[in-house]
C-alpha atoms as a PDB file:
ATOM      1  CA  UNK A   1      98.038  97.444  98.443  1.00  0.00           C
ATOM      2  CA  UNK A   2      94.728  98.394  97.712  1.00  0.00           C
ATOM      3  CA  UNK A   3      91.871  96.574  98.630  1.00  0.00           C
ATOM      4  CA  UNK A   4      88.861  96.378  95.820  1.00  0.00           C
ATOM      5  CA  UNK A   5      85.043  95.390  96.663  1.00  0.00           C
ATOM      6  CA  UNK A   6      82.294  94.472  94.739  1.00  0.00           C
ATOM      7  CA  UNK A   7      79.662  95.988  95.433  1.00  0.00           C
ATOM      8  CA  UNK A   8      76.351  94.748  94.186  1.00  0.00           C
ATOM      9  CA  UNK A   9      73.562  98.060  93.692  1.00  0.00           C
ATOM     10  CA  UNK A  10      69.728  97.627  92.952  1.00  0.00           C
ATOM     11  CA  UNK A  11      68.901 100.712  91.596  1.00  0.00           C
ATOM     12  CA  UNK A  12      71.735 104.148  91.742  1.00  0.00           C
ATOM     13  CA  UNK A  13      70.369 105.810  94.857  1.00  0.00           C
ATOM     14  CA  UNK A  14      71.225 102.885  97.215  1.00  0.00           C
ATOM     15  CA  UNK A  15      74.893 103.016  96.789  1.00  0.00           C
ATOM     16  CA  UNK A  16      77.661 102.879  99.193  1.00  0.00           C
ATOM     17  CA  UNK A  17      77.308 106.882 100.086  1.00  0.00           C
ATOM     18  CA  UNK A  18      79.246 108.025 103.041  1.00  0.00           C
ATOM     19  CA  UNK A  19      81.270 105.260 102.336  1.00  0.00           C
ATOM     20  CA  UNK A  20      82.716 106.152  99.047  1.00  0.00           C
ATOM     21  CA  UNK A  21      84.983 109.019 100.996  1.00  0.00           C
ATOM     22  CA  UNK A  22      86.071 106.614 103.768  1.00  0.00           C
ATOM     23  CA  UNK A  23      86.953 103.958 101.146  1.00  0.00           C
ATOM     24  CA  UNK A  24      89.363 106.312  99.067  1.00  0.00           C
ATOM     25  CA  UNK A  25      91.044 107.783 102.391  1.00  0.00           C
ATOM     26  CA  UNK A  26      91.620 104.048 103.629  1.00  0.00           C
ATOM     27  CA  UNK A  27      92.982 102.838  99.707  1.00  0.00           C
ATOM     28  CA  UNK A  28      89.993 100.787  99.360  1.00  0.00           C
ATOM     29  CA  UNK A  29      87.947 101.036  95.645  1.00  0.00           C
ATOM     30  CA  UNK A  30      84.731 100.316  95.564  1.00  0.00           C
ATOM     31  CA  UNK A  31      83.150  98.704  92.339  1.00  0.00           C
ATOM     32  CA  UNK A  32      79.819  98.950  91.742  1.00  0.00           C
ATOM     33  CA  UNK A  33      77.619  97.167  89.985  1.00  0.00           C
ATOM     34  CA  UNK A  34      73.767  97.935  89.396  1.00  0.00           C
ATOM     35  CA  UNK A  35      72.194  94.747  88.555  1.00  0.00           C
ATOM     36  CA  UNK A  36      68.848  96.162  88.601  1.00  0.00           C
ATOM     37  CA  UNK A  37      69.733  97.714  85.102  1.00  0.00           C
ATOM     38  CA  UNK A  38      71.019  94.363  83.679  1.00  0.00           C
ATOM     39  CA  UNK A  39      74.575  94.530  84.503  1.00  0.00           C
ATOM     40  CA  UNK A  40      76.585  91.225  85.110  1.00  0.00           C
ATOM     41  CA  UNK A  41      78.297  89.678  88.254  1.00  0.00           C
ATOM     42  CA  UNK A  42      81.284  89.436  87.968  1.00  0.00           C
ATOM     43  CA  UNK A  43      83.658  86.719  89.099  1.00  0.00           C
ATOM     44  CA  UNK A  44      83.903  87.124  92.998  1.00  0.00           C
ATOM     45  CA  UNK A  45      87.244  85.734  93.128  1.00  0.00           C
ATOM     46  CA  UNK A  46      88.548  88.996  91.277  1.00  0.00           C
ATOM     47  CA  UNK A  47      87.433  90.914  94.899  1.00  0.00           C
ATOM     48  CA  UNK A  48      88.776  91.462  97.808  1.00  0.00           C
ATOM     49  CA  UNK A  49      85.223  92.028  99.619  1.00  0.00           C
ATOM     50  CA  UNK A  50      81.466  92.070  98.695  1.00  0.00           C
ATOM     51  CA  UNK A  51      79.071  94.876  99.989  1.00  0.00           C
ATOM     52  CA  UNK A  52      75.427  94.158  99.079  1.00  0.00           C
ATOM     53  CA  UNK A  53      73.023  97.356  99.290  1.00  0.00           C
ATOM     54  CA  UNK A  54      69.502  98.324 100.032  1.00  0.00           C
ATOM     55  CA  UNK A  55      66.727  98.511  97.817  1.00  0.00           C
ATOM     56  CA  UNK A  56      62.674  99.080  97.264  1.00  0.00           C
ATOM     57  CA  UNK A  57      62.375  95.367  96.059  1.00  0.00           C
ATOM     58  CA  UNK A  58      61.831  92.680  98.206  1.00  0.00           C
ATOM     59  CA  UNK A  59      63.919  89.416  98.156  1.00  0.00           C
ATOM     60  CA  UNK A  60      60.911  87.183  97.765  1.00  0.00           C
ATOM     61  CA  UNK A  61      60.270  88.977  94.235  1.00  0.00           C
ATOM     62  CA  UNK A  62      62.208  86.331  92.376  1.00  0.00           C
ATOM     63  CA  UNK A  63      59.476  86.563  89.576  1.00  0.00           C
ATOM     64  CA  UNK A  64      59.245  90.319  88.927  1.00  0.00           C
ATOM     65  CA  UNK A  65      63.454  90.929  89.965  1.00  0.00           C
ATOM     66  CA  UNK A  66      65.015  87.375  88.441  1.00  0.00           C
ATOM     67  CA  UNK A  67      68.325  88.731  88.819  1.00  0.00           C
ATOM     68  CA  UNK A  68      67.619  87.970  92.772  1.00  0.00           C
ATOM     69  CA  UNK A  69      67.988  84.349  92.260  1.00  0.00           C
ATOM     70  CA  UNK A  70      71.571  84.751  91.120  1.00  0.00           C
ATOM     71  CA  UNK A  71      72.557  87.371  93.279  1.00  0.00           C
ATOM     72  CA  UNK A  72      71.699  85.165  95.962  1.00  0.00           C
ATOM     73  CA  UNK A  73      73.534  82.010  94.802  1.00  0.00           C
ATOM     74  CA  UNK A  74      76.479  84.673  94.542  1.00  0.00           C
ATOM     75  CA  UNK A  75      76.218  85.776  98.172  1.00  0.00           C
ATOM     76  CA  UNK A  76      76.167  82.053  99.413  1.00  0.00           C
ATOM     77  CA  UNK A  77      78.982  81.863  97.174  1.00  0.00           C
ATOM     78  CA  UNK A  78      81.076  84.420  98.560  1.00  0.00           C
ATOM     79  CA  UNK A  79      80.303  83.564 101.995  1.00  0.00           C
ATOM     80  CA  UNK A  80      80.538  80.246 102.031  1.00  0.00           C
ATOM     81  CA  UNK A  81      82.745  78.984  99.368  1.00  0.00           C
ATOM     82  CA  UNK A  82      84.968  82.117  99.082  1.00  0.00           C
ATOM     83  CA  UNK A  83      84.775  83.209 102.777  1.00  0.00           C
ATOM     84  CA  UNK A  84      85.324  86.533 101.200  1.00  0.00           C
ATOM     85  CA  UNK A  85      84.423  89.342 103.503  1.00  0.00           C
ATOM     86  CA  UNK A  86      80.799  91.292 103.494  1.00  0.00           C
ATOM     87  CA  UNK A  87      78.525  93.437 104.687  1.00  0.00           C
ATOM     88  CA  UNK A  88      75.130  93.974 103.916  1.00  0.00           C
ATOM     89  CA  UNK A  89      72.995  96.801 104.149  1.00  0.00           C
ATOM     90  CA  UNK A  90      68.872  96.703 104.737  1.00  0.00           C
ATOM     91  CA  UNK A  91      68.089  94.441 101.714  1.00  0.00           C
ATOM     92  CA  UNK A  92      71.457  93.662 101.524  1.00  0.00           C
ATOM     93  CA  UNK A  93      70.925  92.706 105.355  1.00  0.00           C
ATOM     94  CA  UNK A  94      67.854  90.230 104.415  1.00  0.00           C
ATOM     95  CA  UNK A  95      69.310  88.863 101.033  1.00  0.00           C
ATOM     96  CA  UNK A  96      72.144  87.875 103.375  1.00  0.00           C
ATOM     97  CA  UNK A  97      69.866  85.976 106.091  1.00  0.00           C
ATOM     98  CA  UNK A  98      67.903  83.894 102.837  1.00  0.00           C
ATOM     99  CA  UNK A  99      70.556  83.294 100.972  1.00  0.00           C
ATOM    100  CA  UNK A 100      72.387  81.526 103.814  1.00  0.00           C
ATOM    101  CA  UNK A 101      69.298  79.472 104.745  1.00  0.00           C
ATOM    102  CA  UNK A 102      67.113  82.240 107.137  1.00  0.00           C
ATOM    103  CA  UNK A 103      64.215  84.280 106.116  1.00  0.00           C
ATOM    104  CA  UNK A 104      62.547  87.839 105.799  1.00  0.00           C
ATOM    105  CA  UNK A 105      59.444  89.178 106.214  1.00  0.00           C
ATOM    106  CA  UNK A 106      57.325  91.704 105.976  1.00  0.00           C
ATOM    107  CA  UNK A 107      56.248  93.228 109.694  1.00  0.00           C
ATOM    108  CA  UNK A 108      54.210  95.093 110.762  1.00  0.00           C
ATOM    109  CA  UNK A 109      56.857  96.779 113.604  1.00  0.00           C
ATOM    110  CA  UNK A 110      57.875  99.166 110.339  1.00  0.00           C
ATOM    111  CA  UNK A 111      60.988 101.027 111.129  1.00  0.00           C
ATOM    112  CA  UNK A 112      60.542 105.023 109.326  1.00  0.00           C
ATOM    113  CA  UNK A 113      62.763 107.400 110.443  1.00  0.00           C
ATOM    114  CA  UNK A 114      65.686 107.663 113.093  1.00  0.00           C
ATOM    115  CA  UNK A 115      66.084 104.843 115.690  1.00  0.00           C
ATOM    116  CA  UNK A 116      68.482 103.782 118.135  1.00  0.00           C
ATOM    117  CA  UNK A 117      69.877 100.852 118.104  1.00  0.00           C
ATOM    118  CA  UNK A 118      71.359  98.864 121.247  1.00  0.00           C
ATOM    119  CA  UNK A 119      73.852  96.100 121.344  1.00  0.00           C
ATOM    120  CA  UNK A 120      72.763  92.671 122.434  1.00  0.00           C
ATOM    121  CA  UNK A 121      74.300  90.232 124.816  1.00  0.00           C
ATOM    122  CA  UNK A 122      76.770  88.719 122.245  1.00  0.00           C
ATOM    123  CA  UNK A 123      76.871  92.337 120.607  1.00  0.00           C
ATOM    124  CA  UNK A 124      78.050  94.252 123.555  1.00  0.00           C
ATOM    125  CA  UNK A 125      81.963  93.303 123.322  1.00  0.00           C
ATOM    126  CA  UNK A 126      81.895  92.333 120.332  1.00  0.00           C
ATOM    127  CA  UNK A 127      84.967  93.975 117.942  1.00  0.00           C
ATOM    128  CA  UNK A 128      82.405  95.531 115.289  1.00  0.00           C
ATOM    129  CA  UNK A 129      80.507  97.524 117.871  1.00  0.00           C
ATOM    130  CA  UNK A 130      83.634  99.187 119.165  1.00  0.00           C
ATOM    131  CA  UNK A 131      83.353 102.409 119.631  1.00  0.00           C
ATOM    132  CA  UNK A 132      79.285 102.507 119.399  1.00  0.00           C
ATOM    133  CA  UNK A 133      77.350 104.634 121.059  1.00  0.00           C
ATOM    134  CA  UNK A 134      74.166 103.693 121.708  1.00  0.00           C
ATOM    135  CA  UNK A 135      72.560 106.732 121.853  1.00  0.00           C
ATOM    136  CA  UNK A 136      73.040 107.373 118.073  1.00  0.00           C
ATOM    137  CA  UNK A 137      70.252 107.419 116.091  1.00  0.00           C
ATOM    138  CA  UNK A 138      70.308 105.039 112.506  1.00  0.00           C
ATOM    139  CA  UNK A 139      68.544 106.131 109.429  1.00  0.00           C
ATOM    140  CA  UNK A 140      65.881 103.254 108.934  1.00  0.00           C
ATOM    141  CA  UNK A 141      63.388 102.445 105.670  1.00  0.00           C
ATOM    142  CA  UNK A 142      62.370  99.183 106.043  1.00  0.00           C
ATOM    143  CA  UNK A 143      58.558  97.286 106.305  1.00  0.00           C
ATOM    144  CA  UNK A 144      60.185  93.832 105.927  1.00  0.00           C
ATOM    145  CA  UNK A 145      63.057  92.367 108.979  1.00  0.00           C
ATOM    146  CA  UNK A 146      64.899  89.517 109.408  1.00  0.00           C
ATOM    147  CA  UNK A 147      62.491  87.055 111.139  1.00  0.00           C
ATOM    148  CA  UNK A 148      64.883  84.139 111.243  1.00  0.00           C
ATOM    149  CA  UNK A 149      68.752  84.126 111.327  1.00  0.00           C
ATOM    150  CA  UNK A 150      70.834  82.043 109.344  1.00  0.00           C
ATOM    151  CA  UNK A 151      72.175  78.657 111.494  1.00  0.00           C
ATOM    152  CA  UNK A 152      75.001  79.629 113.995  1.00  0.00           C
ATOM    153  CA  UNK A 153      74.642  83.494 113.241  1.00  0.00           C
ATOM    154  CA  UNK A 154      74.667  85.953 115.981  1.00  0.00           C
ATOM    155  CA  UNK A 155      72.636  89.121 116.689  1.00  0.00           C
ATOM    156  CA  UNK A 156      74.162  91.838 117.614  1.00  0.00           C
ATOM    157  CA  UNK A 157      72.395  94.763 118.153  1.00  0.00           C
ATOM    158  CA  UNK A 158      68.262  95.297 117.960  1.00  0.00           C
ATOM    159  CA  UNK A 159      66.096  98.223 118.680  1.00  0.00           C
ATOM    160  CA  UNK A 160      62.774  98.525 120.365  1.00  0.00           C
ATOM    161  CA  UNK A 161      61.072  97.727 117.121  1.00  0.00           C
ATOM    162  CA  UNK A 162      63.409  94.926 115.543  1.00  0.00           C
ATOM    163  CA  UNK A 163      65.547  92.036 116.893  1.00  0.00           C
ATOM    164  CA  UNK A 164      67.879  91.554 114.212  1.00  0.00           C
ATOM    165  CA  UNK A 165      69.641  94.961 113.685  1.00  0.00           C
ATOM    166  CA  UNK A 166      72.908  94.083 113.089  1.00  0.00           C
ATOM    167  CA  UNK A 167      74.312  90.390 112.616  1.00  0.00           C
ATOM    168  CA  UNK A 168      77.062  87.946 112.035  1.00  0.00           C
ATOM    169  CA  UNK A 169      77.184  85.240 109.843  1.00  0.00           C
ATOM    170  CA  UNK A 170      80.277  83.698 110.154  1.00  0.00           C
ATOM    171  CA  UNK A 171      84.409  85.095 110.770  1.00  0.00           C
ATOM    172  CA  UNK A 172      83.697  87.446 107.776  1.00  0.00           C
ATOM    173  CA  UNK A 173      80.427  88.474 107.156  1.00  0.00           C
ATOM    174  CA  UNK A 174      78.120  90.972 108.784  1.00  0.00           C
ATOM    175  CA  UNK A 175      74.933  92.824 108.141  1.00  0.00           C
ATOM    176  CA  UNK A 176      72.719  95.288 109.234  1.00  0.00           C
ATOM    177  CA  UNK A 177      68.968  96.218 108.723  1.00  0.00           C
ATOM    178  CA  UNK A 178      69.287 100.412 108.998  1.00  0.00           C
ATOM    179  CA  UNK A 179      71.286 102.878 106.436  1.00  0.00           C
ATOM    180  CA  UNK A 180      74.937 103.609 107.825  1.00  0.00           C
ATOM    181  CA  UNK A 181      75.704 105.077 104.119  1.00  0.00           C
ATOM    182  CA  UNK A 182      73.410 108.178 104.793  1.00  0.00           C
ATOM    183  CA  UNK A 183      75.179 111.072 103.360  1.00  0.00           C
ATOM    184  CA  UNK A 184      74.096 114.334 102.240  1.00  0.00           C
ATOM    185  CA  UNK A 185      72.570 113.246  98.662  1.00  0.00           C
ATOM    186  CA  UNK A 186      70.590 110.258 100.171  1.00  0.00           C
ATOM    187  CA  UNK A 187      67.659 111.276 101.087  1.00  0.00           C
ATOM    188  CA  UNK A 188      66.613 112.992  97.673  1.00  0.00           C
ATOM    189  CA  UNK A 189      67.918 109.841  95.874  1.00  0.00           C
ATOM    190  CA  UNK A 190      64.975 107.656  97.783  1.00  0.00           C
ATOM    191  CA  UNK A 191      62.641 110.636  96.773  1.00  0.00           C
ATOM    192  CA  UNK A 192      63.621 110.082  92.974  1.00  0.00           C
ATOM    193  CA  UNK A 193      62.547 106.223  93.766  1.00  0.00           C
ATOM    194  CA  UNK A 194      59.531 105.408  91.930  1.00  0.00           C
ATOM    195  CA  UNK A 195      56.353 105.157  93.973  1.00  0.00           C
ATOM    196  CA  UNK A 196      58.838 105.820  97.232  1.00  0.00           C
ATOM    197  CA  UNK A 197      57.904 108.959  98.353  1.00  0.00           C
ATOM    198  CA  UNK A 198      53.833 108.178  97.951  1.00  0.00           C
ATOM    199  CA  UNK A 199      54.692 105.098 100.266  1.00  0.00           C
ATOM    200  CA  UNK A 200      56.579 107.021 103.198  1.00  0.00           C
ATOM    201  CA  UNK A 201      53.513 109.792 103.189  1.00  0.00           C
ATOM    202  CA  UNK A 202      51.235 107.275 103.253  1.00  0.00           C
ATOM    203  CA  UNK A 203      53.082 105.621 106.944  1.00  0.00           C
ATOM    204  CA  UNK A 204      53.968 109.026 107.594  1.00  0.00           C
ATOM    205  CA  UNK A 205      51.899 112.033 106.699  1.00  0.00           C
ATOM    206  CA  UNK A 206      52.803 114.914 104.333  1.00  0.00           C
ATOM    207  CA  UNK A 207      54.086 116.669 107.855  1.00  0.00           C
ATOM    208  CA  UNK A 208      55.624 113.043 108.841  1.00  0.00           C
ATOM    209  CA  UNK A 209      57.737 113.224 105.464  1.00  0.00           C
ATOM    210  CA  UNK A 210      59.191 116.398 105.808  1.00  0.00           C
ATOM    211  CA  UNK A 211      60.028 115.638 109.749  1.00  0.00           C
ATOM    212  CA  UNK A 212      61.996 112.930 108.874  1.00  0.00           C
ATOM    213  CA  UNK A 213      63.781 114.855 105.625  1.00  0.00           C
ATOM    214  CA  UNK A 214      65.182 117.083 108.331  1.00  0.00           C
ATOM    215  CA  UNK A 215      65.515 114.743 110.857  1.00  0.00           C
ATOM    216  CA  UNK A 216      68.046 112.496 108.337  1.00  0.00           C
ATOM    217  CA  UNK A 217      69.507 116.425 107.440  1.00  0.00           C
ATOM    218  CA  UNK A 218      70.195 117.104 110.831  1.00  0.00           C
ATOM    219  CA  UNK A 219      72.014 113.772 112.067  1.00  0.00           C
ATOM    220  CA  UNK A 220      74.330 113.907 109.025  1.00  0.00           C
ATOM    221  CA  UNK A 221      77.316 115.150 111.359  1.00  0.00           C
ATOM    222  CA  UNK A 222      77.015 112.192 113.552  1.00  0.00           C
ATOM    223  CA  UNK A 223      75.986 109.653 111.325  1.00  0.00           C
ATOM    224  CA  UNK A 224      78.932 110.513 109.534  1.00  0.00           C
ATOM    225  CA  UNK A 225      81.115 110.125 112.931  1.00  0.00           C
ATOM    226  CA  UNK A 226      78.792 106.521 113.742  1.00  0.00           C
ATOM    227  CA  UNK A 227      79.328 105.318 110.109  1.00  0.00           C
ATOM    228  CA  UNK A 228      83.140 105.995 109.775  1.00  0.00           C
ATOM    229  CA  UNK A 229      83.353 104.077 113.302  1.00  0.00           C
ATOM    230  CA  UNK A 230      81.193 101.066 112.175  1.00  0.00           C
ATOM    231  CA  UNK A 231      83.407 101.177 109.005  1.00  0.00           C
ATOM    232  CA  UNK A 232      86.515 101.132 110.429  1.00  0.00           C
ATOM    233  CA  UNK A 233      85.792  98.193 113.028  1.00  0.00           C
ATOM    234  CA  UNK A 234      84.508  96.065 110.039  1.00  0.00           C
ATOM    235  CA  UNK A 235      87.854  96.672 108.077  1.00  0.00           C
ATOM    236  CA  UNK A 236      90.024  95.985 111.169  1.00  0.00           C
ATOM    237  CA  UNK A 237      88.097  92.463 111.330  1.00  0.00           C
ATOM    238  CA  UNK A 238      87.575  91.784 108.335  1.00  0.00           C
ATOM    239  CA  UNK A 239      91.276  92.367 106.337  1.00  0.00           C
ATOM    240  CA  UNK A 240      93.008  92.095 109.275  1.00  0.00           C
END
């Protein structure tokens, strides 16, 4: 039977990516919903799973983005009430923490570029991080990080720049701060972003910019090996 998860989008470049392949090869739909551009939530309990994707807002920005406020009473929802399973993704990482009673914000440890990113204590046996190498290098975009977990959460993995990489939440629900989704159409999508690519020269450089275009170009092969990994240990958890 298949399995069908909402996915909630902020604007159509930060989609599920990579993901959409594994999903149909594994009988899993994905159904997305961009509610950025004013479409609706639907009702969770028609989902099997809820993915919640990155994005250049922030989650404090209730005032300029009001469709945060219910997006976030819909993640506490899911997780909580519904115990449906999740994973979020950069902002869909730090919506996660707030919405469940931690917070984000901004840092000034930015993550740019490619990173690695090392299991923690509780993260080194843990069933999600089977399989991962820690000598990959994520795809990261983010100036903002979880600064405080949700109560009873774990941390899994961190990198040299930022504690909370990848985390738990409860049985069902995980995060994580960099892009797994990465495929090859990515990269231009954040370009077409408005006011995106003047912010990344501005951190980086012109030269900077174009480093880490071919930096995310090159790793595509294994980030595409990583990713399928990382997606197959959440399933196996997760819909077990």
């Amino acid at each position: 039977m298949k399995k069908n998860i909402l996915v909630f989008k902020h604007m159509s470049s930060q989609n599920p990516g990579i993901f959409r392949d594994f999903a149909e090869s594994m009988n899993i739909l994905f159904h997305e919903v961009d509610l950025h551009a004013g479409e609706q939530i639907p009702k969770l309990k028609d989902y099997d799973g809820l993915w919640v994707m990155g994005g250049s807002m922030n989650v404090w920005e209730e005032d300029k983005y009001p469709w945060l406020i219910d997006e976030k009473i819909a993640i506490s929802q899911a997780v909580k009430d519904f115990k449906m399973p999740f994973l979020g993704i950069c902002l869909g990482h730090q919506l996660l923490a707030e919405a469940l009673g931690g917070k984000a914000e901004r840092t000034d440890n930015h993550e740019v570029g490619l990173f690695e990113i090392t299991p923690t204590k509780e993260g080194q046996n843990h069933p999600l991080l089977k399989g991962f190498d820690a000598s990959d290098r994520w795809v990261n975009v983010h100036l903002v990080e979880v600064t405080q977990a949700p109560q009873g959460s774990k941390i899994l993995a961190s990198s040299n720049q930022c504690i909370n990489h990848i985390m738990q939440v409860s049985e069902n629900a995980y995060s994580c701060q960099f892009h797994p989704e990465v495929c090859s159409h990515t990269f231009e999508g954040w370009m077409c972003i408005p006011g995106i690519p003047e912010a990344l020269e501005d951190l980086l450089g012109a030269k900077g910019l174009s480093d880490f275009e071919s930096e995310v170009e090159n790793n595509l092969t294994a980030n595409k090996k990583a990713s399928l990994t990382l997606f197959k240990n959440w399933c196996d958890l997760v819909f077990h």
